[in-house]
Every structure is written in C-alpha cells, then in structure tokens.
C-alpha atoms as a PDB file:
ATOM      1  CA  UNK A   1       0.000   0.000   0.000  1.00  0.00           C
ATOM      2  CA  UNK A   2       1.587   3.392  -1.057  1.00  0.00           C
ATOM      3  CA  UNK A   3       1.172   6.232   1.311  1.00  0.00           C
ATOM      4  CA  UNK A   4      -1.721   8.467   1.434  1.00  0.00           C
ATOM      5  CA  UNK A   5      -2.430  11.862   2.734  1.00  0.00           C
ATOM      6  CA  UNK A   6      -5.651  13.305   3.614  1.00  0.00           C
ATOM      7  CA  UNK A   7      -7.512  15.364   0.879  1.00  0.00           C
ATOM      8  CA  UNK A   8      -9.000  18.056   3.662  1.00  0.00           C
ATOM      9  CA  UNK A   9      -5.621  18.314   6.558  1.00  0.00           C
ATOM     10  CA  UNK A  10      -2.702  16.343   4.808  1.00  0.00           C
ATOM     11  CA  UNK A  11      -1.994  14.153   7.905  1.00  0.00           C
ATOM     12  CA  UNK A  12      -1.089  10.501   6.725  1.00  0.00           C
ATOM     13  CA  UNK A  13      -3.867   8.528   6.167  1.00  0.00           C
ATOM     14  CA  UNK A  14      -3.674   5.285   8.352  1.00  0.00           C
ATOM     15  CA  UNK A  15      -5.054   2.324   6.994  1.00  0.00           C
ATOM     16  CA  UNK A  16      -8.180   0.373   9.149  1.00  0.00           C
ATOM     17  CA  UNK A  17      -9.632  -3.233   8.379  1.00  0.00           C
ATOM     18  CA  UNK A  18     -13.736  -3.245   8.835  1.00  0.00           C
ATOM     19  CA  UNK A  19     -16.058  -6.165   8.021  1.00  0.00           C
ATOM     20  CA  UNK A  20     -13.458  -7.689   5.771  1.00  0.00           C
ATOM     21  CA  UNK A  21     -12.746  -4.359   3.710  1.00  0.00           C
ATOM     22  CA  UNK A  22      -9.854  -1.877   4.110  1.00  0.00           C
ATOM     23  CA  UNK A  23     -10.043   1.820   4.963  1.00  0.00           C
ATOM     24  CA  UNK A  24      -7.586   4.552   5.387  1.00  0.00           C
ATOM     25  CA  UNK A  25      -8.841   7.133   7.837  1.00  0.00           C
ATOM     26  CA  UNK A  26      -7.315  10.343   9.013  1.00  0.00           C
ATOM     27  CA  UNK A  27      -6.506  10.462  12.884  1.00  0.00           C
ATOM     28  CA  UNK A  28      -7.021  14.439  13.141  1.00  0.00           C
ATOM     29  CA  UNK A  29     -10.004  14.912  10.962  1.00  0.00           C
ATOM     30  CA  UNK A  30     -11.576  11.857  10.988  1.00  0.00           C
ATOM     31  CA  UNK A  31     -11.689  11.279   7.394  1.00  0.00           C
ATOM     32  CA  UNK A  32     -12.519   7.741   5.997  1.00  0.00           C
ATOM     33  CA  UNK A  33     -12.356   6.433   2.610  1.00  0.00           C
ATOM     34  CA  UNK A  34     -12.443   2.607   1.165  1.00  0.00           C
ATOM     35  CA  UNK A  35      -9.419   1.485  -0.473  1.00  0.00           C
ATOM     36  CA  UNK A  36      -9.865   0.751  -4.366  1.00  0.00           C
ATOM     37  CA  UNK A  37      -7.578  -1.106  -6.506  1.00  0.00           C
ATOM     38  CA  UNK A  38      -6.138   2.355  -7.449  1.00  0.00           C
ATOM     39  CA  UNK A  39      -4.679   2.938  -3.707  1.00  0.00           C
ATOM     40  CA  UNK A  40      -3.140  -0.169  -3.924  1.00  0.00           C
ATOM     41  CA  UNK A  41      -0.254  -1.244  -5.421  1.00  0.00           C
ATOM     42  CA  UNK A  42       1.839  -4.527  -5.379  1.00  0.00           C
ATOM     43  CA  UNK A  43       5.331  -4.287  -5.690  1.00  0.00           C
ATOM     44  CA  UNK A  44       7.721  -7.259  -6.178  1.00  0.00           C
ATOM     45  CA  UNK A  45      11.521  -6.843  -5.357  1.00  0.00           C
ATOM     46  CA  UNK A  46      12.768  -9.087  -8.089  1.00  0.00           C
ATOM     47  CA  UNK A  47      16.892  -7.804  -7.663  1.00  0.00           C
ATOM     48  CA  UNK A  48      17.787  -7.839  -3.986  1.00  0.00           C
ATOM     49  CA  UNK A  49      21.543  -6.440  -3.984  1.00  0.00           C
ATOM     50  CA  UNK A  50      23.305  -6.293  -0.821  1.00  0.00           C
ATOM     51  CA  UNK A  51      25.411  -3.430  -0.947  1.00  0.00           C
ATOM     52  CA  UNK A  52      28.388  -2.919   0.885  1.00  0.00           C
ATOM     53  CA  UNK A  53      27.775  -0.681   3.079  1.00  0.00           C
ATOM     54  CA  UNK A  54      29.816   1.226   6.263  1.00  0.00           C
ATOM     55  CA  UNK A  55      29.715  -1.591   8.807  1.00  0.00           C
ATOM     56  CA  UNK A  56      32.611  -3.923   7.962  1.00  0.00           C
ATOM     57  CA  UNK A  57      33.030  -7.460   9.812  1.00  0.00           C
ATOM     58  CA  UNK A  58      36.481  -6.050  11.415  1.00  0.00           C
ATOM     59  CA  UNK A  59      36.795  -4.146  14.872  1.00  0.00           C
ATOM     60  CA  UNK A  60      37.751  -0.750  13.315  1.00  0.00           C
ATOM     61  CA  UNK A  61      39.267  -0.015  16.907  1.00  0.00           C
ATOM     62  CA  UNK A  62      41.556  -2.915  17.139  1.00  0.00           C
ATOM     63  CA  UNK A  63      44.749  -1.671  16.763  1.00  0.00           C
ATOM     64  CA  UNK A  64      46.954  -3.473  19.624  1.00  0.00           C
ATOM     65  CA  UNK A  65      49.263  -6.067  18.519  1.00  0.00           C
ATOM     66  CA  UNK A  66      47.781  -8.972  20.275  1.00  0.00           C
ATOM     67  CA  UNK A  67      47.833 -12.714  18.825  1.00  0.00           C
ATOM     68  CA  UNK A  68      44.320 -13.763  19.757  1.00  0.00           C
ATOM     69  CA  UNK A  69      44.229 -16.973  21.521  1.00  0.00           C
ATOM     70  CA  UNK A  70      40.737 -18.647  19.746  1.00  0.00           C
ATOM     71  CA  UNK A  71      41.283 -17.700  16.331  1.00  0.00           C
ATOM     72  CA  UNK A  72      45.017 -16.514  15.902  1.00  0.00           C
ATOM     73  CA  UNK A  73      44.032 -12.786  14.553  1.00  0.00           C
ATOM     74  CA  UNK A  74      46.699 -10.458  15.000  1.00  0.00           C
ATOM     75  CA  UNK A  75      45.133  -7.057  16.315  1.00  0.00           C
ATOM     76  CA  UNK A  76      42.793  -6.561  19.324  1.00  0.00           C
ATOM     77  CA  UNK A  77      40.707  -3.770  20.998  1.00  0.00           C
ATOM     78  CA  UNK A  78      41.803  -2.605  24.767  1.00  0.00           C
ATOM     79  CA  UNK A  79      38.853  -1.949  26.762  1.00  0.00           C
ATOM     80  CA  UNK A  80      39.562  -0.094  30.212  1.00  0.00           C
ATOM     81  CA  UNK A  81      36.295  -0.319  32.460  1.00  0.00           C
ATOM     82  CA  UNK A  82      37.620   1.943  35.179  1.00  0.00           C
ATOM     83  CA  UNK A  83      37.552   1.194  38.932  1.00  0.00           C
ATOM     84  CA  UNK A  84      34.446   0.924  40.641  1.00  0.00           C
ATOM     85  CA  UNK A  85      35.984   0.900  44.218  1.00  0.00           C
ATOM     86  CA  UNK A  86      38.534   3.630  44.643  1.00  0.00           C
ATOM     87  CA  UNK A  87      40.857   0.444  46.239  1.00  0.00           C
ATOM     88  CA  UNK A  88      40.505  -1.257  42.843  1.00  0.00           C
ATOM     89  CA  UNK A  89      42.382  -2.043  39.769  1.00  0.00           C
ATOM     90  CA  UNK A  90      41.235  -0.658  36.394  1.00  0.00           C
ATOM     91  CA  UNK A  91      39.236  -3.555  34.413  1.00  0.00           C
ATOM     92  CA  UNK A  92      41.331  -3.820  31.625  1.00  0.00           C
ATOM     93  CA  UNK A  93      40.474  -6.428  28.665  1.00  0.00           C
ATOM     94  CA  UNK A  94      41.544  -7.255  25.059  1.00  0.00           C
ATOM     95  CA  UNK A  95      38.669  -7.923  22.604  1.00  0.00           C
ATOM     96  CA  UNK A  96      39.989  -9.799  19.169  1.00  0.00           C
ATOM     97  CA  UNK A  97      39.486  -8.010  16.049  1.00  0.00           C
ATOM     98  CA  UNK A  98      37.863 -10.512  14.458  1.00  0.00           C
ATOM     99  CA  UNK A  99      36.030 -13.167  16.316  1.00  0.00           C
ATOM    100  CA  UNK A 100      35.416 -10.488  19.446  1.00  0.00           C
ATOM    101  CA  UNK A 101      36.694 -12.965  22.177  1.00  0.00           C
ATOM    102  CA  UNK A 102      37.452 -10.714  24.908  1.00  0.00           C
ATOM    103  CA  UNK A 103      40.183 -11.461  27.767  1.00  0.00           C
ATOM    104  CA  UNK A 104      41.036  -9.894  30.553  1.00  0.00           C
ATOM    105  CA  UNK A 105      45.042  -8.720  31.156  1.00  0.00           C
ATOM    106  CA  UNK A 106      46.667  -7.037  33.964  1.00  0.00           C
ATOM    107  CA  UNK A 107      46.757  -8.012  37.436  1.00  0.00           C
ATOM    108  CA  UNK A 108      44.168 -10.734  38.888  1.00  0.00           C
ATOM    109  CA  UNK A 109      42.910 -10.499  42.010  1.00  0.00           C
ATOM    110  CA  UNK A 110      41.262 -13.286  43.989  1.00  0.00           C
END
C-alpha cells in the first residue's frame, strides 16, 4: 500500500480493516475512505543487492598487537572499564578483532 495523505488536513492517512474491507482514515479529521484497486499497489523486489555498506566485519578499533588466543588474529581492541571501588584495579580487557573474544590482562585479584 503506497502512502496516502488526507484530501482536507494532509496528515497521513492510516489504513483500518472493517467487516473484511480496508479503509484509510485520518486520525485528526476523521476522514474515511475505502481502499480501491487504485490505492493499492503490489510491488515485487525481483533484484535484492546487498550493498556494501559502512559496517565492515572487522573491529575498526583494534589496533593493539595482540595474537588472539581462539582464532590466531593479530590485532585486538583494549577496553579499560575503570575502577568501581577507589581500592581497585582498572578492568582492563583485550577484545579480538575478528572473532570479538574478549580477555582480561593485567593483574588478577582473587
């Protein structure tokens, strides 16, 4: 169904489903109209490309040289989560640049 606006205010026209016909009825005016074969259209996507787009599959931020112990990938992400006890260590992990398995380095305590 392509969009409609209202003839009399503009607002979108939203469509309603009464006694097994379809409307499209303005919410501020209440204007109603039944939907004819001309308000309808059917559209097949015959083509569906998948463009390459921004997102890539690699961790743009992984820039440490760090051999990643699951998959072997050579540069990781350091994540610092700050202390949340002032007696604390900072939280400090290594995320893989590929297969995002994440390890924590630095000191352990028990």
């Amino acid at each position: 169904m392509k969009l409609n606006f209202c003839p009399k205010c503009k607002d979108l026209l939203v469509p309603k489903l009464e006694d097994s016909k379809i409307f499209v009825r303005c919410l501020k005016c209440d204007f109603l109209r039944e939907v004819t074969q001309d308000l309808m259209s059917k559209e097949k996507i015959i083509n569906k490309k998948i463009a390459k787009g921004v997102v890539d599959d690699k961790n743009i931020y992984a820039t440490y040289e760090n051999e990643c112990k699951k998959c072997g990938y050579k540069k990781a992400q350091i994540i610092d989560r700050g202390v949340f006890v002032s007696d604390e260590d900072n939280l400090i992990f290594i995320k893989c640049g590929k297969c995002n398995h994440v390890e924590r380095i630095g000191r352990r305590t028990s």
